[in-house]
N, C-alpha and C. Protein backbone atom coordinates (compact mmCIF):
# COMPACT_ATOMS: atom_id res chain seq x y z
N UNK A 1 -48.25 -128.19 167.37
CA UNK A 1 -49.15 -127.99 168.49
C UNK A 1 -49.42 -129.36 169.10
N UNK A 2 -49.34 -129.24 170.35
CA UNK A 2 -49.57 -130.70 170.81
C UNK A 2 -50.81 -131.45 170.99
N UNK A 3 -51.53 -132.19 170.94
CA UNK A 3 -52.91 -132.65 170.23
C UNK A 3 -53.59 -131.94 171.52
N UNK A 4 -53.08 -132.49 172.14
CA UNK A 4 -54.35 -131.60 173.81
C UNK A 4 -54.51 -130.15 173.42
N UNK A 5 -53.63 -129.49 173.00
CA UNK A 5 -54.03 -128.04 172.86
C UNK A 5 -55.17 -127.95 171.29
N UNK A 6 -54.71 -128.92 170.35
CA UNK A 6 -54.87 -129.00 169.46
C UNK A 6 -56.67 -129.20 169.26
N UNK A 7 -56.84 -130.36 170.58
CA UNK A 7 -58.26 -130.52 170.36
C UNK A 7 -59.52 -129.56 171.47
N UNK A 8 -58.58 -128.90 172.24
CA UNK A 8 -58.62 -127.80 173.24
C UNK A 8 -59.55 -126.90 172.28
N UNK A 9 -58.61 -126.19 171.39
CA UNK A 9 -58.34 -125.37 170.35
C UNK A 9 -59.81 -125.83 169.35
N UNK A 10 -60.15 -126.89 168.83
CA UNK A 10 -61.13 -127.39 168.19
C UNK A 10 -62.54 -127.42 168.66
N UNK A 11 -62.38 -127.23 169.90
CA UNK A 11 -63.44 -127.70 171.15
C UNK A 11 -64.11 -125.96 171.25
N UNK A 12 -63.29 -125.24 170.81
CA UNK A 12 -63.45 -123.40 171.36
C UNK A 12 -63.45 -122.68 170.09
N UNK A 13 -62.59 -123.16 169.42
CA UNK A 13 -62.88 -122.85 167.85
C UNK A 13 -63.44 -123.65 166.72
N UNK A 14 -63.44 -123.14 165.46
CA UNK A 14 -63.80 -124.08 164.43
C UNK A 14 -62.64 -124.59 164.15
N UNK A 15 -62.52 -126.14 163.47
CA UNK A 15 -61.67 -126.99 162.94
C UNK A 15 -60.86 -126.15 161.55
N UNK A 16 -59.29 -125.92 161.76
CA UNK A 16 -58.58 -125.04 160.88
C UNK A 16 -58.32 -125.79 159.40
N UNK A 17 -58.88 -124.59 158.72
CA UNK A 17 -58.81 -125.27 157.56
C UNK A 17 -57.24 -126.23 157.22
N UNK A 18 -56.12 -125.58 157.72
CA UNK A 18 -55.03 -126.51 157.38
C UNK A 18 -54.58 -126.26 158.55
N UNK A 19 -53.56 -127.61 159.31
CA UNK A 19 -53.11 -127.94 160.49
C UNK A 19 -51.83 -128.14 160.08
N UNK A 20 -50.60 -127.03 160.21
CA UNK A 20 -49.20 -126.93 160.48
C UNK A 20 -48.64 -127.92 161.50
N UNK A 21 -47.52 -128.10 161.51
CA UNK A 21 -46.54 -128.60 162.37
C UNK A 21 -45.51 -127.72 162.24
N UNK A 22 -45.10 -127.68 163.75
CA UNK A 22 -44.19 -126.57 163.96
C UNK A 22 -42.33 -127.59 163.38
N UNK A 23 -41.74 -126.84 162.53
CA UNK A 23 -40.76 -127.63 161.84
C UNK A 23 -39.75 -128.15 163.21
N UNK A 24 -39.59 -126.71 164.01
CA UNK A 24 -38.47 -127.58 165.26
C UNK A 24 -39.25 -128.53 165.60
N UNK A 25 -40.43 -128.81 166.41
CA UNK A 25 -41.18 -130.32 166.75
C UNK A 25 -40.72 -131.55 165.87
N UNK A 26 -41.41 -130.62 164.95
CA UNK A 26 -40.95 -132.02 164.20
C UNK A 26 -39.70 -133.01 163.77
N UNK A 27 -38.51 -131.88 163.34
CA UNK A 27 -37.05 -132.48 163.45
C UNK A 27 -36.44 -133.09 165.37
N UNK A 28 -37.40 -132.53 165.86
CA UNK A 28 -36.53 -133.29 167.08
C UNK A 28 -37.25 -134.02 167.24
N UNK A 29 -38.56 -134.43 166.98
CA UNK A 29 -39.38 -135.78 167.12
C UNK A 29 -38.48 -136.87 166.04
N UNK A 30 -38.00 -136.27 164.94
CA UNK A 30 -37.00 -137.20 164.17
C UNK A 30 -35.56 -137.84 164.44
N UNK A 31 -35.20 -136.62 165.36
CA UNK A 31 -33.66 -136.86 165.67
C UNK A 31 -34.12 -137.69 166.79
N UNK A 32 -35.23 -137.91 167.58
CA UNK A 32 -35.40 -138.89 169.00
C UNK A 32 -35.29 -140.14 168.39
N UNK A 33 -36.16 -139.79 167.39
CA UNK A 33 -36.63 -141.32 166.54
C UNK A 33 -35.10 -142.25 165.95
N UNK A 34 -34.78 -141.16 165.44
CA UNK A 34 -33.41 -141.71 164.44
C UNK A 34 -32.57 -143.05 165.49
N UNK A 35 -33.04 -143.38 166.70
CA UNK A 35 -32.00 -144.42 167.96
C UNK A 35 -32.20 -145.71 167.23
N UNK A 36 -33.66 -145.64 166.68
CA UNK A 36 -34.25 -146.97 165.79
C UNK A 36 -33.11 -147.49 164.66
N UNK A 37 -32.49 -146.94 164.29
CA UNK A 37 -31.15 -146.99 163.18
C UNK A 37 -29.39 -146.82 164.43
N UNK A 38 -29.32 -148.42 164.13
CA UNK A 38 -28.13 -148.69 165.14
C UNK A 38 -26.89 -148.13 164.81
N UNK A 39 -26.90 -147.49 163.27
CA UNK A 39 -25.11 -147.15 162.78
C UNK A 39 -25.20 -145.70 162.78
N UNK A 40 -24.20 -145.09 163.21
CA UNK A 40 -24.51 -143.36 163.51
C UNK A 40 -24.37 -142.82 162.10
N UNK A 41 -23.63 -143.48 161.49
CA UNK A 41 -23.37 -143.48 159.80
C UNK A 41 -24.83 -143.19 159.30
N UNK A 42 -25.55 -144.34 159.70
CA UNK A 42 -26.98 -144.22 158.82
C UNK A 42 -28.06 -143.31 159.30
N UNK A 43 -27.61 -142.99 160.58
CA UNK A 43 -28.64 -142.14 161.41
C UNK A 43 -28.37 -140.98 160.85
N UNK A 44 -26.75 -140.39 160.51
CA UNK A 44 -26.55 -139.20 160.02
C UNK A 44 -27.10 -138.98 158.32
N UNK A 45 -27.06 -140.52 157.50
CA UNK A 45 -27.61 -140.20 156.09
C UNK A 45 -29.17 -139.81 156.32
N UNK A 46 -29.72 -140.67 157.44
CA UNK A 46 -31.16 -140.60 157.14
C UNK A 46 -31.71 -139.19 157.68
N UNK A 47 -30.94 -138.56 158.58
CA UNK A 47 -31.55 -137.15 159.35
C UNK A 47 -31.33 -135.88 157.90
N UNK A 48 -30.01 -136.25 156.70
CA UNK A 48 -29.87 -135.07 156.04
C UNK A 48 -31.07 -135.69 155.01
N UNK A 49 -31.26 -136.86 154.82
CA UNK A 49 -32.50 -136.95 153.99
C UNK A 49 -33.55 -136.86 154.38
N UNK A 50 -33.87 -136.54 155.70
CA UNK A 50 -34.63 -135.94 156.33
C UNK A 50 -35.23 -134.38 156.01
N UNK A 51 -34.00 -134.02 156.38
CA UNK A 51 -33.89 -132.17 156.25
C UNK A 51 -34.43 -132.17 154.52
N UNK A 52 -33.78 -132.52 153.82
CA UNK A 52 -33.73 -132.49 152.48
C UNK A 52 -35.42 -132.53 151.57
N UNK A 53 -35.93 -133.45 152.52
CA UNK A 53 -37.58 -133.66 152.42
C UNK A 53 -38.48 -132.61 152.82
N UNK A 54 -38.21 -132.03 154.13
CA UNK A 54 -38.72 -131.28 154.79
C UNK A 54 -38.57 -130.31 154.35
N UNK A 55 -37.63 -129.59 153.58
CA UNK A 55 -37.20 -128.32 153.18
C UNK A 55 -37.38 -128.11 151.29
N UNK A 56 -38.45 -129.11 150.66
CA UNK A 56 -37.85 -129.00 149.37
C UNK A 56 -39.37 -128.62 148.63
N UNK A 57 -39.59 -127.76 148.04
CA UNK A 57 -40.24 -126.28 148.04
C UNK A 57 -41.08 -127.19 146.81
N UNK A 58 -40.96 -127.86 145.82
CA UNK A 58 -41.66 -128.30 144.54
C UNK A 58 -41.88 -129.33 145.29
N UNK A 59 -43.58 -129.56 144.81
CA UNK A 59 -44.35 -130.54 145.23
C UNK A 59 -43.63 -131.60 144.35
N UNK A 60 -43.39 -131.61 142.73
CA UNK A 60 -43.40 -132.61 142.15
C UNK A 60 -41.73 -133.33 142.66
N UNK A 61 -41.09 -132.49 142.77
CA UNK A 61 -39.46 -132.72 143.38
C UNK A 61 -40.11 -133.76 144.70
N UNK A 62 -40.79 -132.82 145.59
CA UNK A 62 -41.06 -133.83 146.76
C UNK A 62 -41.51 -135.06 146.71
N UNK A 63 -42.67 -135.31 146.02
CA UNK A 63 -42.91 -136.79 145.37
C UNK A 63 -41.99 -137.58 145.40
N UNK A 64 -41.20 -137.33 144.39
CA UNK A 64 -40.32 -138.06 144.07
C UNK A 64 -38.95 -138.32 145.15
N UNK A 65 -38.78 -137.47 145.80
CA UNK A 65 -37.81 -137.74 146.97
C UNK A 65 -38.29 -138.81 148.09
N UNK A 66 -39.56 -138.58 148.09
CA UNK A 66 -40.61 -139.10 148.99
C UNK A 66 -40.66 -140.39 148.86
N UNK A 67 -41.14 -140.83 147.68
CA UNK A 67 -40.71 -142.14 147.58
C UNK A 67 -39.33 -142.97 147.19
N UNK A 68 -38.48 -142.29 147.18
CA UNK A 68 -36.79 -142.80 146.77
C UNK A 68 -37.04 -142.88 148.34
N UNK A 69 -37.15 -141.76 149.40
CA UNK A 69 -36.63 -142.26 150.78
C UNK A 69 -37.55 -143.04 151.20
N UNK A 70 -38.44 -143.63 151.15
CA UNK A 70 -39.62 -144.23 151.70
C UNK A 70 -38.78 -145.67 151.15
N UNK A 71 -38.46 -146.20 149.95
CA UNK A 71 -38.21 -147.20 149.42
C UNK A 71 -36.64 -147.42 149.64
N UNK A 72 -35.83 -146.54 150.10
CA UNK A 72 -34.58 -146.72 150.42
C UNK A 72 -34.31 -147.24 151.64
N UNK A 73 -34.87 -146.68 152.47
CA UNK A 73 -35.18 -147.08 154.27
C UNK A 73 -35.67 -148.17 154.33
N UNK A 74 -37.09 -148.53 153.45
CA UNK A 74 -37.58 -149.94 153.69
C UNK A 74 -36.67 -151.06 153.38
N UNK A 75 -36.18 -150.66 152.50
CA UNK A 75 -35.36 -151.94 152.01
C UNK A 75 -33.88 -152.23 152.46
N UNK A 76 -33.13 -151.24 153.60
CA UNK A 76 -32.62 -151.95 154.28
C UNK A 76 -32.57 -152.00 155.73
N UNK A 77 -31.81 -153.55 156.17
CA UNK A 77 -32.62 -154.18 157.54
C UNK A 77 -32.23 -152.92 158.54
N UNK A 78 -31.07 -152.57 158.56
CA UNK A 78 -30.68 -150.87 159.54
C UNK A 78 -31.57 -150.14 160.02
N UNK A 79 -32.63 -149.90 158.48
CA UNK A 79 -33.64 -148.96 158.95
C UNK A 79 -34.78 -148.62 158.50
N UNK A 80 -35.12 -149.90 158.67
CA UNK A 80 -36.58 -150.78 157.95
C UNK A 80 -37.25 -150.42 159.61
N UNK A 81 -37.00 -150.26 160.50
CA UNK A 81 -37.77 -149.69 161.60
C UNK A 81 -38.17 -148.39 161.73
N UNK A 82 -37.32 -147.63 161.68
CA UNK A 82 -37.28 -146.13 161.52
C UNK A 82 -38.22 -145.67 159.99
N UNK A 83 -37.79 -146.21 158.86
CA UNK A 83 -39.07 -146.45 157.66
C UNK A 83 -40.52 -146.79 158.34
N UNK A 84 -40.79 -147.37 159.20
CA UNK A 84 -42.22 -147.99 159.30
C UNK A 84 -42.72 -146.92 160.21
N UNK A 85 -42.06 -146.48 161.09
CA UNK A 85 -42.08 -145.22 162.10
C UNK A 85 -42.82 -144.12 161.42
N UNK A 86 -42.14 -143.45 160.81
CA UNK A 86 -42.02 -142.33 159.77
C UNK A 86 -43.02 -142.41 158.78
N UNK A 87 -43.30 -143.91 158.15
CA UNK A 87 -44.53 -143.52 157.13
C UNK A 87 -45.72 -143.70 157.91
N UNK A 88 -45.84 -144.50 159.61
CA UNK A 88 -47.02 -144.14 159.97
C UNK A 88 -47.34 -143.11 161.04
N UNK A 89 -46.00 -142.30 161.12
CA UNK A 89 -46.27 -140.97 161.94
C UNK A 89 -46.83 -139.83 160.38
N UNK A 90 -46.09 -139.78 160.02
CA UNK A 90 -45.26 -138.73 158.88
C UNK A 90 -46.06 -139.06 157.77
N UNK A 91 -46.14 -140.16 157.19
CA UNK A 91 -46.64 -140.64 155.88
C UNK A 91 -47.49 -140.08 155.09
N UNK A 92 -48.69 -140.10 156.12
CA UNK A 92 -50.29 -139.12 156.36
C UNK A 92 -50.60 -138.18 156.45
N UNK A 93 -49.59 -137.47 156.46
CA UNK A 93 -50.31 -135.94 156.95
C UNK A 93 -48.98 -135.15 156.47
N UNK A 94 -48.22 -135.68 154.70
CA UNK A 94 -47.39 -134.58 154.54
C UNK A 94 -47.46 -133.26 154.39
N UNK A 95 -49.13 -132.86 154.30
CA UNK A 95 -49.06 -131.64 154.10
C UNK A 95 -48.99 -130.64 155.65
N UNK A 96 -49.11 -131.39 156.19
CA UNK A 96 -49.03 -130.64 157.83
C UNK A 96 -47.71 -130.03 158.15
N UNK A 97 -46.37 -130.69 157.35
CA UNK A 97 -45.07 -130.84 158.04
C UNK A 97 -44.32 -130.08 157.07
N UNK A 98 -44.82 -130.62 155.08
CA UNK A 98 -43.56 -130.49 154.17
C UNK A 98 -43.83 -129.07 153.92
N UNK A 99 -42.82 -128.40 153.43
CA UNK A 99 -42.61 -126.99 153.00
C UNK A 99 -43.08 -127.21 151.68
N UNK A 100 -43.22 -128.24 150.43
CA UNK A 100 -43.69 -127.67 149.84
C UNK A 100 -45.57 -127.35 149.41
N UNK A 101 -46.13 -127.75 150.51
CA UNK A 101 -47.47 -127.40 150.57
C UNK A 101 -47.85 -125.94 151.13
């Protein structure tokens, strides 16, 4: 939901106990993002570890993916931009986005 409707929505209703993200939004807010990563090579590893996050049903599985990709991205220079992106869009609010919440 896009925040204007979002705070529209807040303004007329009560504040929802949990706030979804719609999954297409969100993968194409990723695939826009992914330009930040110059090798199409790495743009294509980082979008299936993308999907892979987004789609993975055990919280404790997610954790742990969560931070392998969080610490994989940071640490190299390719896509140490797209990492900083992502943990301060994304980082915060996994329960809005990940499937397994």
């Amino acid at each position: 939901m896009a925040e204007n409707f979002f705070n529209a929505w807040i303004v007329e209703m009560k504040r929802p106990k949990h706030r979804l993200y719609c999954t297409w939004h969100v993968d194409r807010t990723w695939k826009k993002n992914l330009v930040k990563i110059k090798s199409k090579d790495k743009q294509c590893e980082t979008c299936k570890l993308l999907r892979t996050l987004l789609h993975e049903q055990d919280p404790k599985a997610f954790e742990i993916i969560f931070e392998e990709a969080i610490n994989q991205l940071s640490a190299n220079d390719d896509t140490v931009d797209f990492a900083n992106y992502f943990v301060n869009n994304y980082g915060t609010c996994v329960e809005s986005w990940a499937y397994c919440n």
